[in-house]
N, C-alpha and C. Protein backbone atom coordinates (compact mmCIF):
# COMPACT_ATOMS: atom_id res chain seq x y z
N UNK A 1 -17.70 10.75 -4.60
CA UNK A 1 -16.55 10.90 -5.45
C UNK A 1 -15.39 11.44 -4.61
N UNK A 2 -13.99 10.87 -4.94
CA UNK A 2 -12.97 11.26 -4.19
C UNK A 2 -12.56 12.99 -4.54
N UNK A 3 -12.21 13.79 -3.54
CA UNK A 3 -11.99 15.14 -3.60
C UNK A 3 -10.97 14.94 -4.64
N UNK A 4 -10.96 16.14 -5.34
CA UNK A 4 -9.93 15.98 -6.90
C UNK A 4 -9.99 15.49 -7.96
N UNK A 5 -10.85 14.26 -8.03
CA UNK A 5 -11.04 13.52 -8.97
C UNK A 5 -12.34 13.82 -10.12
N UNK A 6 -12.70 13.90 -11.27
CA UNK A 6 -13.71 13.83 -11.80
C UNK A 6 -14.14 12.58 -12.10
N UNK A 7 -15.29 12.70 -12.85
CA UNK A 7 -15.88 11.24 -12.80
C UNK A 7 -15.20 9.74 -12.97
N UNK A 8 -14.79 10.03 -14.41
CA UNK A 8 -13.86 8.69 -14.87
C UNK A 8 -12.65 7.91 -13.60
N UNK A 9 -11.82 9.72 -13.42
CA UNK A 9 -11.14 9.10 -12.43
C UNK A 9 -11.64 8.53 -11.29
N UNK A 10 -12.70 8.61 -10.50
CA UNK A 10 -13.38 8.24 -9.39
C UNK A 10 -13.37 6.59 -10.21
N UNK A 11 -14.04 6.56 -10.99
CA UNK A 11 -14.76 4.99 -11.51
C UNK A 11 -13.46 4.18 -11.68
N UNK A 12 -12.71 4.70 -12.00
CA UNK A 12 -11.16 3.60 -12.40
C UNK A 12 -10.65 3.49 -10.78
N UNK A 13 -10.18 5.02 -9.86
CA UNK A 13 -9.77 4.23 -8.69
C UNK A 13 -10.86 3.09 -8.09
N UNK A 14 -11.91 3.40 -8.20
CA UNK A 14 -13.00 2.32 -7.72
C UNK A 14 -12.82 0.71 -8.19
N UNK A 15 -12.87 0.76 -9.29
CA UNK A 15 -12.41 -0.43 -10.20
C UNK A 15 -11.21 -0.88 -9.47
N UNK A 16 -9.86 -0.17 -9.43
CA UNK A 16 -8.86 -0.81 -8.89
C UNK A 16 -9.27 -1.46 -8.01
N UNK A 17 -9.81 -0.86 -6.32
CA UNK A 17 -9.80 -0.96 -4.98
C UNK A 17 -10.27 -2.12 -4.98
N UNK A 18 -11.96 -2.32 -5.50
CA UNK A 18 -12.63 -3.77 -6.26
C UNK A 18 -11.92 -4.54 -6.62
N UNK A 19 -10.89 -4.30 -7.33
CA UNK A 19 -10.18 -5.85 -7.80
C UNK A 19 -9.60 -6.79 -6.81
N UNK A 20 -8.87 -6.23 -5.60
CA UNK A 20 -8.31 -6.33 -4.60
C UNK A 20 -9.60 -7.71 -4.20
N UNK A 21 -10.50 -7.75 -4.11
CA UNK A 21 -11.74 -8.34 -3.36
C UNK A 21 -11.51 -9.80 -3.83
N UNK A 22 -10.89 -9.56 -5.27
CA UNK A 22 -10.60 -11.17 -5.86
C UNK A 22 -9.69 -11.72 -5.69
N UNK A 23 -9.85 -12.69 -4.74
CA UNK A 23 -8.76 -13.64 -4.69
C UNK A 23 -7.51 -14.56 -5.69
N UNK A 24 -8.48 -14.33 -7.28
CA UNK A 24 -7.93 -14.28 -8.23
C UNK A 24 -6.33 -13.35 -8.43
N UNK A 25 -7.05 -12.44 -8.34
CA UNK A 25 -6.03 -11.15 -8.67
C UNK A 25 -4.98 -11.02 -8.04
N UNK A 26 -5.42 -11.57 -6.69
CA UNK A 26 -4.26 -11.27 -5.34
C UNK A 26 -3.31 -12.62 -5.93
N UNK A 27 -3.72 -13.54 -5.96
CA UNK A 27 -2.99 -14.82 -6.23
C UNK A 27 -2.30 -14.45 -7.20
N UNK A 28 -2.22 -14.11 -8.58
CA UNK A 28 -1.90 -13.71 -9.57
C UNK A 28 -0.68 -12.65 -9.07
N UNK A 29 -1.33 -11.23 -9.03
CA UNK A 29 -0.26 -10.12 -8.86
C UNK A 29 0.17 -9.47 -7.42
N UNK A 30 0.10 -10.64 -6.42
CA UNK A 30 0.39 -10.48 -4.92
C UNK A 30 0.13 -9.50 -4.41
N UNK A 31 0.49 -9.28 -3.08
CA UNK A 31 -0.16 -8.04 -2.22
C UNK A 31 -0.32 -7.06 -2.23
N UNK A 32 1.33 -6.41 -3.32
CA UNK A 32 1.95 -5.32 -3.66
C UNK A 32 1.46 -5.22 -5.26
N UNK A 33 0.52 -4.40 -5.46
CA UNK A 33 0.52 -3.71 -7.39
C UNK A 33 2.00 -2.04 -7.02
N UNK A 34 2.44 -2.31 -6.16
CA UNK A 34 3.26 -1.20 -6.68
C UNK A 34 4.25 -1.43 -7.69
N UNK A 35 4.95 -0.87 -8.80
CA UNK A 35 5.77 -0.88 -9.64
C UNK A 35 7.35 -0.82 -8.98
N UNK A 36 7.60 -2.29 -9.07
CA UNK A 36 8.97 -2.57 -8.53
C UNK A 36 8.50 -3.55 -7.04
N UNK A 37 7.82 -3.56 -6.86
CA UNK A 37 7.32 -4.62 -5.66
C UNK A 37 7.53 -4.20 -4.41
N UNK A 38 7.74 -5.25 -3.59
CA UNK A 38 8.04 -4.86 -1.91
C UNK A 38 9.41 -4.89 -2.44
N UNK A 39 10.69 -5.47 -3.35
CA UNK A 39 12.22 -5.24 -2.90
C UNK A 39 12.42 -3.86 -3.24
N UNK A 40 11.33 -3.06 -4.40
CA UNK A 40 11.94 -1.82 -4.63
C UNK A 40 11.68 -1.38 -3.53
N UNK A 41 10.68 -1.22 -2.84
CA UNK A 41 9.75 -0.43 -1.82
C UNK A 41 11.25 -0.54 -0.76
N UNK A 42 11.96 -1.88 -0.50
CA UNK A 42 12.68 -1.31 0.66
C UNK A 42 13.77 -0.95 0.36
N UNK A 43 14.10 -0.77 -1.12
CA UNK A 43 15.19 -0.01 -1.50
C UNK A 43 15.04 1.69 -0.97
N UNK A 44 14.08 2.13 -1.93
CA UNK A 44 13.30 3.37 -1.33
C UNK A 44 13.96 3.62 0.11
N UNK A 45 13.45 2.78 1.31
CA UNK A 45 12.96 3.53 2.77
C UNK A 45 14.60 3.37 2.95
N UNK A 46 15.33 2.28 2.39
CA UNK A 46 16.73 2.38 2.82
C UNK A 46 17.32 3.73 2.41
N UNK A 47 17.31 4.14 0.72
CA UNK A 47 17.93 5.02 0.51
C UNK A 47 16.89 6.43 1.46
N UNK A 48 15.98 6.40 1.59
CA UNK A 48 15.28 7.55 2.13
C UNK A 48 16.19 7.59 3.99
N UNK A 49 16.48 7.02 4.26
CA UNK A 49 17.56 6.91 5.38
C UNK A 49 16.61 6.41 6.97
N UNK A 50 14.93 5.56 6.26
CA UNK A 50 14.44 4.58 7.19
C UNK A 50 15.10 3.62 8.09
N UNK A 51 14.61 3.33 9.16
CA UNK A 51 15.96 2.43 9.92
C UNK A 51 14.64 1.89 11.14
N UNK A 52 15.36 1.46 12.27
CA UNK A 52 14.75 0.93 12.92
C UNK A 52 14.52 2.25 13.96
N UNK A 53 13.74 2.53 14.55
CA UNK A 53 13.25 3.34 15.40
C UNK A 53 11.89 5.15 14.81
N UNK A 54 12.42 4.34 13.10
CA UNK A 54 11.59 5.72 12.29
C UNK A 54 10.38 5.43 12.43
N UNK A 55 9.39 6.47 12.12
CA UNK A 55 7.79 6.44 12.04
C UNK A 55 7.62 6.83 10.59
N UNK A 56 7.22 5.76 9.75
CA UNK A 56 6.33 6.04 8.80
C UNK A 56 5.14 6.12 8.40
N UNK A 57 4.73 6.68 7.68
CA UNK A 57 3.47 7.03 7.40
C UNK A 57 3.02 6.31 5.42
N UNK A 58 2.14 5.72 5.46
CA UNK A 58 1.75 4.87 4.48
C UNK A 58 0.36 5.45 4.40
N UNK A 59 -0.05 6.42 3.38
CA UNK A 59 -0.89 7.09 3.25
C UNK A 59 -1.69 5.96 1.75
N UNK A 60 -2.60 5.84 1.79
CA UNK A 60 -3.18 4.78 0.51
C UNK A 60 -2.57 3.12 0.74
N UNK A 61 -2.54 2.76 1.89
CA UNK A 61 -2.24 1.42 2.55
C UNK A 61 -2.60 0.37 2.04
N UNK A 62 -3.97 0.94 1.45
CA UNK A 62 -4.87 -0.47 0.61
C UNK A 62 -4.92 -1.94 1.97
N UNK A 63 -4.31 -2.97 1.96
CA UNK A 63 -4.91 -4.07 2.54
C UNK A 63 -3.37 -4.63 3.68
N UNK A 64 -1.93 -3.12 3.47
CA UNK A 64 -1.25 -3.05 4.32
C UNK A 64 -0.29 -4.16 4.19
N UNK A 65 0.34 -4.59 2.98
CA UNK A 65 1.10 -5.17 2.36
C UNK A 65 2.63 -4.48 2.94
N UNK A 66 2.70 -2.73 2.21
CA UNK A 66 4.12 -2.56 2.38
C UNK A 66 3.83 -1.98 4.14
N UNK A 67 2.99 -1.62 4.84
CA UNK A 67 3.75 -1.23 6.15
C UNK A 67 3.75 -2.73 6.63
N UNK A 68 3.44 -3.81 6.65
CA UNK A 68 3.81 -5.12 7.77
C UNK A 68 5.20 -5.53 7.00
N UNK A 69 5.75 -5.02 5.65
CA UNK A 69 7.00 -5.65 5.03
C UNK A 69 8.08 -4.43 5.43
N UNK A 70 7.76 -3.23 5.52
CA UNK A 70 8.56 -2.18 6.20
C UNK A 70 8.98 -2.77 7.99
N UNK A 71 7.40 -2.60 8.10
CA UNK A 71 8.27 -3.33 10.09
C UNK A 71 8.92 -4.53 10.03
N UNK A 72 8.61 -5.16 9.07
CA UNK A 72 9.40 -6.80 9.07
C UNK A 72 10.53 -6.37 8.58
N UNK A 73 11.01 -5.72 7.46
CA UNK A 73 12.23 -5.86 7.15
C UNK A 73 13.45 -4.64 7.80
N UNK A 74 12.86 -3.88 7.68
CA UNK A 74 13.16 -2.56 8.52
C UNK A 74 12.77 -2.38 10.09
N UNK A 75 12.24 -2.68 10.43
CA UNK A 75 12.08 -2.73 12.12
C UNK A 75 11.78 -1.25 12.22
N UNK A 76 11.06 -0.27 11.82
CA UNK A 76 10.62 0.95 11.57
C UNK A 76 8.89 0.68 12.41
N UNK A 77 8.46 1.45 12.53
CA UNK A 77 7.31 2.27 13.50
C UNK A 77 6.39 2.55 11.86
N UNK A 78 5.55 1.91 11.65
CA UNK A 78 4.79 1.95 10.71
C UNK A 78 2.66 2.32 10.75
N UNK A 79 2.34 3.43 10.50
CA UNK A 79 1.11 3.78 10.48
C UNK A 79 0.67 3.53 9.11
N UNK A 80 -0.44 2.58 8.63
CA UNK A 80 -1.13 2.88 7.41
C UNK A 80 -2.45 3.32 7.59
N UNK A 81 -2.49 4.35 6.43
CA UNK A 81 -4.00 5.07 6.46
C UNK A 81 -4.40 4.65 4.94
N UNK A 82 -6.05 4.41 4.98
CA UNK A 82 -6.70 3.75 3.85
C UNK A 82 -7.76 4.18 3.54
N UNK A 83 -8.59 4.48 3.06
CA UNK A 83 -10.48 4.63 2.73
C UNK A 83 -11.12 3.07 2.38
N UNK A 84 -9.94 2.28 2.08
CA UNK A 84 -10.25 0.56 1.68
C UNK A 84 -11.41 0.22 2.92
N UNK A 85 -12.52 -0.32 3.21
CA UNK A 85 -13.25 -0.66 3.60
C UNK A 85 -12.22 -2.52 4.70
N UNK A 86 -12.33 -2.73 5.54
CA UNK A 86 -11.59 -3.61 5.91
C UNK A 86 -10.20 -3.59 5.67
N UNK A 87 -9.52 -2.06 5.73
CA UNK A 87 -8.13 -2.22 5.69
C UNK A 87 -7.07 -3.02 6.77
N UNK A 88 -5.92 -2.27 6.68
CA UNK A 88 -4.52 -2.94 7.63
C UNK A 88 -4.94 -2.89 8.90
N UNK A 89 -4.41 -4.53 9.40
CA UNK A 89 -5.06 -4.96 10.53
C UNK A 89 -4.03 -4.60 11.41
């Protein structure tokens, strides 16, 4: 079980991470389940004052959707960290 979490919550992040596995799902709701997508995401690093030469840090990376769309669109220094089993390549 993840530190912090009690049971239920453990079983639902689990459930999420799992869904990812279906190619279904990915096809459907693309790389990004974040709320607002990759254009909000680089609204964010713009207004956060990201640029080309910054180091970010992408803590819960999952399969590394927003750090390869951060270095692509932003030209930023991008680390993702995951527990995802076959994460960001």
């Amino acid at each position: 079980m993840v530190s912090g979490m009690n049971a239920p919550q453990a079983d639902l992040a689990a459930c999420c991470v799992a869904s990812y596995d279906y190619p279904a799902t990915r096809w459907v709701l693309g790389d990004s389940w974040h709320p607002g997508g990759l254009p909000l995401t680089t609204r964010l690093a713009e207004a956060a004052g990201v640029g080309p030469g910054s180091l970010v840090l992408d803590a819960g990376s999952g399969r590394g959707a927003t750090p390869v769309h951060l270095a692509k669109t932003i030209g930023c220094r991008v680390v993702g960290l995951t527990l995802e089993p076959g994460g960001p390549l």
